[in-house]
Protein backbone atom coordinates (compact mmCIF):
# COMPACT_ATOMS: atom_id res chain seq x y z
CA UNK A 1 9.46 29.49 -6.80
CA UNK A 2 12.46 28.16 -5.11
CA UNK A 3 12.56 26.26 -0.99
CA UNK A 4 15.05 26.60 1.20
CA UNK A 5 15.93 23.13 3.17
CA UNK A 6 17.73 24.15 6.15
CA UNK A 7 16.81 22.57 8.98
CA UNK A 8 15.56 19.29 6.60
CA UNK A 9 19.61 19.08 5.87
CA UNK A 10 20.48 19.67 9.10
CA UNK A 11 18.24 17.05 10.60
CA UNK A 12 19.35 14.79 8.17
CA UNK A 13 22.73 14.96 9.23
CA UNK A 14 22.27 14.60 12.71
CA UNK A 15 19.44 11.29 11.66
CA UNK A 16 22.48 9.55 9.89
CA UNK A 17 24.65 9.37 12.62
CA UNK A 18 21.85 7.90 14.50
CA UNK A 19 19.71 5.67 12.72
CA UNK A 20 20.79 3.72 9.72
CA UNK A 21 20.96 5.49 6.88
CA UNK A 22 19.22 8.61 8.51
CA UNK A 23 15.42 7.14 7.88
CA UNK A 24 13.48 4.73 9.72
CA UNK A 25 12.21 3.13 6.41
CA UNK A 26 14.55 2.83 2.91
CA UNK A 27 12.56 4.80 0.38
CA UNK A 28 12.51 7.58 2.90
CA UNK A 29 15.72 8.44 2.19
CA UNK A 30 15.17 9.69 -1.57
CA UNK A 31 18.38 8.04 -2.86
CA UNK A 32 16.70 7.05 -6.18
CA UNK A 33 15.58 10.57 -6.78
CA UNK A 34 19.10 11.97 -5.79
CA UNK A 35 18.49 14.40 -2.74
CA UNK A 36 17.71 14.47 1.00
CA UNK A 37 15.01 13.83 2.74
CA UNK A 38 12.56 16.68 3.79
CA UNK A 39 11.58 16.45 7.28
CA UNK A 40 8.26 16.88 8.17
CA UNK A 41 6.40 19.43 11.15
CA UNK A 42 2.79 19.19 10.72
CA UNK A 43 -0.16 18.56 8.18
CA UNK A 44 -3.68 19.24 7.67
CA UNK A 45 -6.36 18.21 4.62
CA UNK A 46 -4.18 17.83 1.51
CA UNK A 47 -1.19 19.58 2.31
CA UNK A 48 2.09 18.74 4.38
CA UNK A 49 4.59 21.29 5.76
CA UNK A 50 7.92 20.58 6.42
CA UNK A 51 10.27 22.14 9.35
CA UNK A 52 11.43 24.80 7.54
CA UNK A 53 8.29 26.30 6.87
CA UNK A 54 7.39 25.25 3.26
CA UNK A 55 4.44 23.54 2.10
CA UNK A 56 3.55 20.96 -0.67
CA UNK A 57 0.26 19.53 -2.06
CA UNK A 58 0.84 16.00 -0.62
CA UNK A 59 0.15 12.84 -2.83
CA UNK A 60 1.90 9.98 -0.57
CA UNK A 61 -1.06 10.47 1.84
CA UNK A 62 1.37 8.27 4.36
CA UNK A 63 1.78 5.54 1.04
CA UNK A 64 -1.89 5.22 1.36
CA UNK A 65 -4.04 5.59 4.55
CA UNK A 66 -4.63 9.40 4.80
CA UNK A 67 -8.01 9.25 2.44
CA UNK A 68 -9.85 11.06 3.87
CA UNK A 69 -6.93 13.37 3.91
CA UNK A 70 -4.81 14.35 7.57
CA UNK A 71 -6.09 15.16 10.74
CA UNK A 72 -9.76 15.33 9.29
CA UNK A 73 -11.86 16.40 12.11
CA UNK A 74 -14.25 12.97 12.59
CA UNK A 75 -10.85 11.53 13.43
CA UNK A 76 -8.98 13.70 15.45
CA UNK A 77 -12.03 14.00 17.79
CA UNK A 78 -12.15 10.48 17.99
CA UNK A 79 -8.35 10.04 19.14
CA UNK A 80 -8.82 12.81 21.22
CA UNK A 81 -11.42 11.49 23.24
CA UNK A 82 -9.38 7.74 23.41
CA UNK A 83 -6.36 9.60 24.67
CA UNK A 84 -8.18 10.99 27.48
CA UNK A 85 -9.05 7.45 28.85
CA UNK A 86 -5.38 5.64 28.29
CA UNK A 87 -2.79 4.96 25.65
CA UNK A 88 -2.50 1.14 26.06
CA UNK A 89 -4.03 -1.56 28.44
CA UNK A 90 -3.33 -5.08 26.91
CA UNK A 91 -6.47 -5.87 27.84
CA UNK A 92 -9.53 -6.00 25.83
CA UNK A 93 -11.39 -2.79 24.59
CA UNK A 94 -15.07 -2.39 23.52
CA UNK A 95 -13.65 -0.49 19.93
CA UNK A 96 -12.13 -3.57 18.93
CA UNK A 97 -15.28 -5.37 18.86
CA UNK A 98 -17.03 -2.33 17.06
CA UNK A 99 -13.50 -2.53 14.38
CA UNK A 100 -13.92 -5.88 13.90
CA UNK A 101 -17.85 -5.55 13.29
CA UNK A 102 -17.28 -3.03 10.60
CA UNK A 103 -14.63 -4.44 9.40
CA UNK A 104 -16.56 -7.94 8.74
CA UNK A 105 -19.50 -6.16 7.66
CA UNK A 106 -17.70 -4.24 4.73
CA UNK A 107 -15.23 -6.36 3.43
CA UNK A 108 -16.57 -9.87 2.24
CA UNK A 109 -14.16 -12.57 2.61
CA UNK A 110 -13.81 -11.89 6.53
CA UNK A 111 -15.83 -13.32 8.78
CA UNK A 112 -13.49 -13.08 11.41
CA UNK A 113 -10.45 -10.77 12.09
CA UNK A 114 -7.81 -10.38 14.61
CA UNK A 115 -6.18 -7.13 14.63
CA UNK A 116 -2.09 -6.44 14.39
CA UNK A 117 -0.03 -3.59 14.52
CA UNK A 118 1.02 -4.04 10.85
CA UNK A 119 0.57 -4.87 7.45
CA UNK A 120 3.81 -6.78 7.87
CA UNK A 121 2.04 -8.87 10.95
CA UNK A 122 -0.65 -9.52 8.87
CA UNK A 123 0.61 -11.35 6.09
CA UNK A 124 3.25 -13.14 8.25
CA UNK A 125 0.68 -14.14 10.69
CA UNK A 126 -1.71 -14.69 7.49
CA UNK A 127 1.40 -17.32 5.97
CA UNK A 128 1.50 -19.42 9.46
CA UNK A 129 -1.93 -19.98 9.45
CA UNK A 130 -2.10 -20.99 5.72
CA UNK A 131 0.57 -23.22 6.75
CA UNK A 132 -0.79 -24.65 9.37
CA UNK A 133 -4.27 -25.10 7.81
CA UNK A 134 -3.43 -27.34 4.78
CA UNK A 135 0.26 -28.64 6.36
CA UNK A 136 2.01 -27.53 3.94
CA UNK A 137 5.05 -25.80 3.58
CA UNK A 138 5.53 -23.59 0.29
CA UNK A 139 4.12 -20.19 -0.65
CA UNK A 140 3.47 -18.87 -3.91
CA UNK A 141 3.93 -15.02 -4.91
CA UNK A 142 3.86 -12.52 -7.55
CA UNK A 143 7.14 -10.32 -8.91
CA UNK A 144 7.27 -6.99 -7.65
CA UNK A 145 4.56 -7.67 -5.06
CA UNK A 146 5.41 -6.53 -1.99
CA UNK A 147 3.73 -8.14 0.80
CA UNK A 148 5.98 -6.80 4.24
CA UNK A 149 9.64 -7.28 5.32
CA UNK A 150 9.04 -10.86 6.76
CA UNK A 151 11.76 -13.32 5.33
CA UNK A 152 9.38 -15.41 3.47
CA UNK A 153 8.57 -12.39 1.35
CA UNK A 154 11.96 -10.30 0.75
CA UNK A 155 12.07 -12.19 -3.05
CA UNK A 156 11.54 -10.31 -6.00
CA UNK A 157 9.47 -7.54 -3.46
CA UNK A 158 8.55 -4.69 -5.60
CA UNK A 159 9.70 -1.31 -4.75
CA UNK A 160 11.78 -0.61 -1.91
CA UNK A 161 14.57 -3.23 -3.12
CA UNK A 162 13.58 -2.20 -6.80
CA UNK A 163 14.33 1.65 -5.26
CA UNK A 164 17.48 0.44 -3.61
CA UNK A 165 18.36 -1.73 -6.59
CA UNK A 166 18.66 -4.68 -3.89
CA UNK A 167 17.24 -8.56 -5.21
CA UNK A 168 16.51 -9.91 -2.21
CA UNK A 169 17.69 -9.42 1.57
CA UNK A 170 21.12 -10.52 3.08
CA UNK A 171 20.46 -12.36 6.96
CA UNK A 172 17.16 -14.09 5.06
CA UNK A 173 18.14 -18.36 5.25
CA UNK A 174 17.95 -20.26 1.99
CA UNK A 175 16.03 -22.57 3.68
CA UNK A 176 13.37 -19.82 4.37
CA UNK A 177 13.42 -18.86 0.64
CA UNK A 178 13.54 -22.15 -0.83
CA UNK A 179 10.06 -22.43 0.16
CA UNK A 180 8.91 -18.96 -1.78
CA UNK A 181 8.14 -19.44 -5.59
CA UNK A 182 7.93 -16.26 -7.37
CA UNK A 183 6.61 -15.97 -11.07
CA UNK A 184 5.74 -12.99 -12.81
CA UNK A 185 1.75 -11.13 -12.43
CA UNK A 186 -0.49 -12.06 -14.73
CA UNK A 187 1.27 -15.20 -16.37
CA UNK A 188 -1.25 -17.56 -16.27
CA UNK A 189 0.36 -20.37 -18.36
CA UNK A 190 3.40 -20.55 -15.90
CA UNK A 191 0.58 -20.28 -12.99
CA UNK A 192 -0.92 -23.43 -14.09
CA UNK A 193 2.42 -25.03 -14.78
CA UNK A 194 3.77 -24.05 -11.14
CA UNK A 195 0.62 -24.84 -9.17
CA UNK A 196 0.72 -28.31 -11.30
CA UNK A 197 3.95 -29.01 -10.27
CA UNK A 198 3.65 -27.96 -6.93
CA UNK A 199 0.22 -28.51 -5.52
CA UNK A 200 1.06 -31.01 -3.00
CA UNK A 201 3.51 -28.41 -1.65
CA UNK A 202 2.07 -25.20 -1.71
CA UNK A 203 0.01 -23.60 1.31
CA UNK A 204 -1.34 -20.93 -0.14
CA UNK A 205 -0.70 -18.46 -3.17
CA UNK A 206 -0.59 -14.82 -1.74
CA UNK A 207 -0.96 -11.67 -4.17
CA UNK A 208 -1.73 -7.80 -4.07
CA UNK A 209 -4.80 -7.52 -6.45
CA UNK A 210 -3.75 -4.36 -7.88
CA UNK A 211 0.18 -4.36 -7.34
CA UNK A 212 1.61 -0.70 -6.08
CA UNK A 213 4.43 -1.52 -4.76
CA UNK A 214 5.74 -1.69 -8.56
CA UNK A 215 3.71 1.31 -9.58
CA UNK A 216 -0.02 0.48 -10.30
CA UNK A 217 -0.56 -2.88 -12.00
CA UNK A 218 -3.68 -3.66 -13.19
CA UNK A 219 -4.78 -7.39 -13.07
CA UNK A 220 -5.53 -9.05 -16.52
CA UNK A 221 -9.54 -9.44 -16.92
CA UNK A 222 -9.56 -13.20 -16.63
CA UNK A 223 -5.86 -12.97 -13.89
CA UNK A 224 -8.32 -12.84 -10.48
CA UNK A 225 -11.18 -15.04 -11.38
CA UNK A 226 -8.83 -17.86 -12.65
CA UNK A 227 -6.01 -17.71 -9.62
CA UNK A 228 -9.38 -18.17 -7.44
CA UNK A 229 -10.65 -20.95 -9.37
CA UNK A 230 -7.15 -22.69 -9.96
CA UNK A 231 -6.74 -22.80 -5.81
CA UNK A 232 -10.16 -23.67 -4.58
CA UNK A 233 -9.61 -26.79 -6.67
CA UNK A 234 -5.98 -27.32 -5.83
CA UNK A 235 -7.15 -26.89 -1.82
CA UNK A 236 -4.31 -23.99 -1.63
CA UNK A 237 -5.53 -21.16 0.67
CA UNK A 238 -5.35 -17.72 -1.47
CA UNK A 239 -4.37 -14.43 0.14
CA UNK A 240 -4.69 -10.90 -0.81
CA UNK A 241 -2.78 -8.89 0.58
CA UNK A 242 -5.12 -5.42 0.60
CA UNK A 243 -2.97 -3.41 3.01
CA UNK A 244 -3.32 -0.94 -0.36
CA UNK A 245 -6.20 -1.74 -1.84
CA UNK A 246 -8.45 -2.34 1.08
CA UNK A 247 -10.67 0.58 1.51
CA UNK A 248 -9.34 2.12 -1.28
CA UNK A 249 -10.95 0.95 -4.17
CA UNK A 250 -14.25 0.70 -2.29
CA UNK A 251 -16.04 -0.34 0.61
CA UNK A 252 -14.86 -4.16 0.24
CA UNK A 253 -11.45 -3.22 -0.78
CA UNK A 254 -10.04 -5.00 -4.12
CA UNK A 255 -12.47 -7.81 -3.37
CA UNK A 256 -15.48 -6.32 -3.76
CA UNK A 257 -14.52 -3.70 -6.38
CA UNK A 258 -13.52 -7.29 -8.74
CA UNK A 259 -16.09 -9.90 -6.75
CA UNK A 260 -13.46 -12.18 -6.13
CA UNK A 261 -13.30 -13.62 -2.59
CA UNK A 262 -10.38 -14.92 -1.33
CA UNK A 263 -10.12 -17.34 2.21
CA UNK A 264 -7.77 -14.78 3.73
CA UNK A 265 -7.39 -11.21 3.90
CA UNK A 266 -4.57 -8.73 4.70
CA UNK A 267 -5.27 -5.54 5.94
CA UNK A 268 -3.56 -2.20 7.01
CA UNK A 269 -2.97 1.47 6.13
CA UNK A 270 -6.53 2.81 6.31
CA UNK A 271 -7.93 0.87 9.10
CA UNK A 272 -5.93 2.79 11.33
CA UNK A 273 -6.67 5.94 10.10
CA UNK A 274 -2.74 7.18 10.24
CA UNK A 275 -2.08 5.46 13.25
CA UNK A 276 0.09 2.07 13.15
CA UNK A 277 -2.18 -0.32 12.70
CA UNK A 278 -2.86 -4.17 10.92
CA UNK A 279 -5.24 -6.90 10.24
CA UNK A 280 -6.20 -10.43 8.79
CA UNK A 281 -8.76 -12.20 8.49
CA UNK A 282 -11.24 -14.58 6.26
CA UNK A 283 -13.44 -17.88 6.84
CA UNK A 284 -14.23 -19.00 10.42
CA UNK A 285 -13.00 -22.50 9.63
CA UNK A 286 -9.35 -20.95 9.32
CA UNK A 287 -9.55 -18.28 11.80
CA UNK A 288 -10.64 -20.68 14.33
CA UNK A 289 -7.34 -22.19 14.20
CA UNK A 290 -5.36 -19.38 15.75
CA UNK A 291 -5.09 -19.15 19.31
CA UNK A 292 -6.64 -18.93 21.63
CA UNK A 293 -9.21 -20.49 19.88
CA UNK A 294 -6.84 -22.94 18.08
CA UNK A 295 -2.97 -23.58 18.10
CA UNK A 296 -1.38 -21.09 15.55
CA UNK A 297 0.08 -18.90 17.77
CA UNK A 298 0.17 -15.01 17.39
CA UNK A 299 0.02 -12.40 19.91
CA UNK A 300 0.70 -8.97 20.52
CA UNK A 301 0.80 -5.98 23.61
CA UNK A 302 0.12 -3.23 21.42
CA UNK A 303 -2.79 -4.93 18.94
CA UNK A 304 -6.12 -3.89 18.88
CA UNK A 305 -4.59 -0.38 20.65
CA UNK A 306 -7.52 2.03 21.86
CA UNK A 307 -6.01 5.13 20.04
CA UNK A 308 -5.63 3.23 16.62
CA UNK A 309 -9.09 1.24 16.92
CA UNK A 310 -10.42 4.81 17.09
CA UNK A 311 -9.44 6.34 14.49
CA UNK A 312 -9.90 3.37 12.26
CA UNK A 313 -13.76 3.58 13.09
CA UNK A 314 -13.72 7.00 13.08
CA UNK A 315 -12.35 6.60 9.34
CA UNK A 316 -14.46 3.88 8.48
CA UNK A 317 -17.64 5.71 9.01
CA UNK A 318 -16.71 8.36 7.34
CA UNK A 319 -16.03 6.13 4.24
CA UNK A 320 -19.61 4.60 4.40
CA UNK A 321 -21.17 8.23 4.06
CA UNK A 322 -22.90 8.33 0.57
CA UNK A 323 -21.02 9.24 -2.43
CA UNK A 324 -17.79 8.45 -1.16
CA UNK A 325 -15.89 6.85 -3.67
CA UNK A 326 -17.66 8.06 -6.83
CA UNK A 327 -16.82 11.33 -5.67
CA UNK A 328 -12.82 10.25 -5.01
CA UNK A 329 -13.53 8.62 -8.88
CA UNK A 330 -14.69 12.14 -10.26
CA UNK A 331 -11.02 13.44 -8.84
CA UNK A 332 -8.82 10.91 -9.65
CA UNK A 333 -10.08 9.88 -13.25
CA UNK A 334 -9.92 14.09 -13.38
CA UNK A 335 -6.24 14.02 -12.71
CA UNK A 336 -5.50 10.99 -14.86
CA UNK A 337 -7.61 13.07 -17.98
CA UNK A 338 -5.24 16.21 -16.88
CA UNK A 339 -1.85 14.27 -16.98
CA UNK A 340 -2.43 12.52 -19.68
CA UNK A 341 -3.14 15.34 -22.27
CA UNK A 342 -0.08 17.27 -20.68
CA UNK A 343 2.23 14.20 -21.65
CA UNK A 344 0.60 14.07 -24.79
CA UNK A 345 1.26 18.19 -25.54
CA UNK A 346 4.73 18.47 -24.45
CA UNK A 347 5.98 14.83 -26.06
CA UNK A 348 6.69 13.59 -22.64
CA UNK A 349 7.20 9.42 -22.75
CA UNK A 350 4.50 8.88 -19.83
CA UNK A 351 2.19 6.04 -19.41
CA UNK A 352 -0.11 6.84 -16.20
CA UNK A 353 -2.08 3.70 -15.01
CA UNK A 354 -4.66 3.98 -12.39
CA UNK A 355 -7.54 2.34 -10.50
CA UNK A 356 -10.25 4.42 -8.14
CA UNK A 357 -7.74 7.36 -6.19
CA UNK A 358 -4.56 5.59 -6.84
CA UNK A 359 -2.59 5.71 -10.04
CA UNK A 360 1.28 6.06 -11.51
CA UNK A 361 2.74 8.08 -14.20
CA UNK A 362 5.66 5.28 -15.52
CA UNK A 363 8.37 7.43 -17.01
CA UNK A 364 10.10 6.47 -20.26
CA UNK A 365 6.85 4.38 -21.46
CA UNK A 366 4.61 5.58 -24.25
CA UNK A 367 1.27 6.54 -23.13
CA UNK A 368 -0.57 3.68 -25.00
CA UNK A 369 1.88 1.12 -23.19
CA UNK A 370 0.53 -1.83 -20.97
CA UNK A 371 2.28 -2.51 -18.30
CA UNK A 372 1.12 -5.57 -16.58
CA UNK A 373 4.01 -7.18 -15.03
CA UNK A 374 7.54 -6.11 -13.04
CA UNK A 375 9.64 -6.44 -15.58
CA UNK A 376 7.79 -4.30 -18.06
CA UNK A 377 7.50 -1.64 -14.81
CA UNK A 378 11.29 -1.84 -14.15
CA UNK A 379 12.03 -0.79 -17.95
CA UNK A 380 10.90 3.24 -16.43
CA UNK A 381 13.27 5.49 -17.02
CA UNK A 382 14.18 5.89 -13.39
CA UNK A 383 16.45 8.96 -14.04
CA UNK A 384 13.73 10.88 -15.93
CA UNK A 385 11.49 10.19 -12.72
CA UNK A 386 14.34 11.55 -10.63
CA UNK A 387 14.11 15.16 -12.35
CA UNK A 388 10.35 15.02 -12.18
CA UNK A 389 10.47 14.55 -8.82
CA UNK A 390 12.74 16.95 -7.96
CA UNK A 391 10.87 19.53 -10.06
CA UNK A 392 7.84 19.43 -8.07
CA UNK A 393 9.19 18.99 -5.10
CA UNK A 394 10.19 22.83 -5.40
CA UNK A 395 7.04 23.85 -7.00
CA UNK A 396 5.31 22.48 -3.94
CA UNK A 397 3.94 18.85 -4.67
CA UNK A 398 4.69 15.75 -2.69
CA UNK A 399 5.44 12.98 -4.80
CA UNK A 400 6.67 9.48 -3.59
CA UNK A 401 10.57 9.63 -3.89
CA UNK A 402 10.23 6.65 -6.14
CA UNK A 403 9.54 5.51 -9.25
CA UNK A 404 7.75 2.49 -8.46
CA UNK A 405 4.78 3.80 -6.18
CA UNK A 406 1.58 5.25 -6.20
CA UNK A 407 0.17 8.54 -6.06
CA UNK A 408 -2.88 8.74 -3.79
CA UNK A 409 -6.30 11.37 -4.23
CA UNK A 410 -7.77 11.84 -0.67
CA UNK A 411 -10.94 13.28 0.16
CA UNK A 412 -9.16 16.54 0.92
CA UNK A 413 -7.82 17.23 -2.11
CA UNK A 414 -10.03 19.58 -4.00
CA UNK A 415 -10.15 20.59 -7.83
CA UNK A 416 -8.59 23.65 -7.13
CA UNK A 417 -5.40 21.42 -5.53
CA UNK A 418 -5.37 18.74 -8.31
CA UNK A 419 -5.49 22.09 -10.92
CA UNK A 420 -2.45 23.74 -9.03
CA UNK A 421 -0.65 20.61 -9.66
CA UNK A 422 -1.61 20.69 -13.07
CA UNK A 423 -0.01 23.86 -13.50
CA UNK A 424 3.36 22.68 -11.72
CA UNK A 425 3.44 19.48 -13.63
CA UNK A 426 2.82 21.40 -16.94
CA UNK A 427 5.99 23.98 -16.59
CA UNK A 428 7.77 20.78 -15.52
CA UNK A 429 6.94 19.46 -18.89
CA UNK A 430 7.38 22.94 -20.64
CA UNK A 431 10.80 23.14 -19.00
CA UNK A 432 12.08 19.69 -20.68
């Protein structure tokens, strides 16, 4: 069942002598899973086709916001319709409003939002306002959480310098970083002894609640609850950073799925509905400091864009529809059941880890491993990975070209495309 990459190699060629390193984002590139880039012509539902006319079951789902799967048909209606009545106008737009409604009625810790054009501009702007809210200077993060490319976060950032094998970022100032502490997820006892130490000095603690930028991390039972209760009494604003999570694991996003409610929120990914697209938000009392309203300062031509704004309601709606999520849980926990006894039948050193539609297969672990932290997550077998990848790439399945991501179940994928994989993934395994 073997794929010709043609025209992928040949646009490849021609992409490296024009952008940097052919790709317009690192892990694009596949160098951890050692080949070249396929370049893709269209998609529809759960599939992806590339330019030389093959086709693959695709589980990157854009590294998250294609649930309901690509160009589902609630969707591309709606962005037709916007595009018919202007791209862009910098100037305000009724389907912002109606965004921001939904988005304040579904997720609980916002009660008001300003939209970006990126996850990225989200927690930056997020940071500045923390900042500026409590006058403080320091932030606190998590290892291998990746929270954007914005200086104050390029420190132990989870997987695209973990791909690239790349600590932290050359051109970021030490006196930028020497105001990020990073400690390891779920350490509570150097939690307290850092926030104790540095409470008069820390603006706010910011943290994916389920990590995937290291693979899928699952939060410690008591992790959540006591980072919330540790920094309402410390006065440090906490962040979490749901660009992943929000949406995904239900309605509310990781917030509601744990019932922890943090004062600010990061958003991205799904409410844009593929199209580039950001937001943050949380109590009025801090929102009301960013301008116009107050003097943080953040702006932007593109935010709040008509196209993006409808196809994030579009894909919001469709996510309120009942049965939603417990039938995306039915799928994925299907999958996970699948993989699992497949590792177990062929002696393959797999642990998967997953929460709602999102999960990881960590290579080189046994399957009854925890992993709960980077470091445990960076002892994968990367190389092992690397051949998986490659194997199903030919069979026909999109994975992420990296080891330390997450696989995504969308509404379109049906049992019949999560069995097919089965079947790929088991002569993978047979193969070995």
């Amino acid at each position: 069942m073997g794929k010709t990459y043609t025209l992928s190699n040949r646009y490849f060629e021609m992409a490296e002598a024009l952008i940097p390193g052919g790709v317009n984002s690192p892990v694009r590139a596949c160098k951890s899973v050692d080949c070249d880039p396929i370049f893709i012509e269209k998609a529809k539902g759960a599939y992806i086709y590339d330019v030389d006319g093959n086709q693959y079951i695709d589980f990157v789902s854009s590294w998250g916001p294609m649930i309901l799967g690509h160009c589902h048909p609630h969707v591309e209606s709606a962005v037709k319709e916007a595009l018919q009545l202007g791209t862009s106008f910098g100037i305000p737009t009724w389907n912002e409003v109606k965004l921001a409604q939904m988005i304040i009625d579904m997720v609980p810790g916002i009660h008001q939002v300003r939209l970006v054009n990126s996850g990225t501009e989200a927690t930056m702007s997020a940071i500045r306002l923390a900042r500026a809210y409590t006058g403080k200077k320091k932030i606190l993060k998590f290892d291998g959480c990746y929270h954007g490319h914005g200086d104050s976060f390029l420190v132990k950032a989870g997987s695209g310098l973990a791909t690239l094998g790349i600590p932290a970022s050359p051109g970021v100032p030490e006196e930028v970083t020497q105001n990020t502490i990073s400690i390891p997820f779920n350490d509570l006892k150097l939690l307290k002894q850092t926030l104790d130490q540095e409470e008069d000095y820390i603006a706010a603690v910011i943290v994916e609640p389920v990590p995937a930028n290291m693979g899928v991390v699952l939060p410690n039972e008591d992790f959540l609850p006591t980072l919330r209760q540790w920094t309402q009494d410390m006065g440090i604003v906490l962040i979490f950073d749901e660009v992943i999570t929000g949406f995904r694991l239900s309605p509310g996003g990781a917030q509601e799925y744990f019932g922890i409610i943090p004062d600010l929120t990061c958003l991205g990914k799904i409410i844009g509905g593929g199209l580039p697209v950001g937001a943050y938000g949380g109590k009025k009392e801090i929102m009301d400091m960013v301008a116009p309203s107050g003097p943080v300062y953040q702006a932007g031509t593109l935010s709040g864009n008509p196209l993006a704004t409808a196809a994030g309601i579009a894909t919001l709606e469709v996510l309120n529809r009942p049965g939603f999520y417990a039938h995306l849980e039915e799928k994925a926990a299907f999958y996970e059941e699948e993989l699992n006894k497949l590792a177990a039948k062929y002696g393959i050193n797999c642990r998967i880890q997953r929460i709602a539609s999102m999960l990881t297969g960590f290579f080189g672990h046994k399957s009854d491993d925890i992993i709960n932290d980077f470091t445990a997550a960076l002892k994968s077998d990367t190389a092992m990975y690397s051949r998986f990848f490659r194997c199903m790439l030919i069979s026909g399945v999109y994975l992420a070209p990296s080891q330390f991501e997450a696989s995504f179940i969308s509404l379109a994928h049906t049992y019949e495309d999560i069995e097919k994989t089965i079947k790929i993934t088991e002569e993978a395994f047979r193969r070995w």
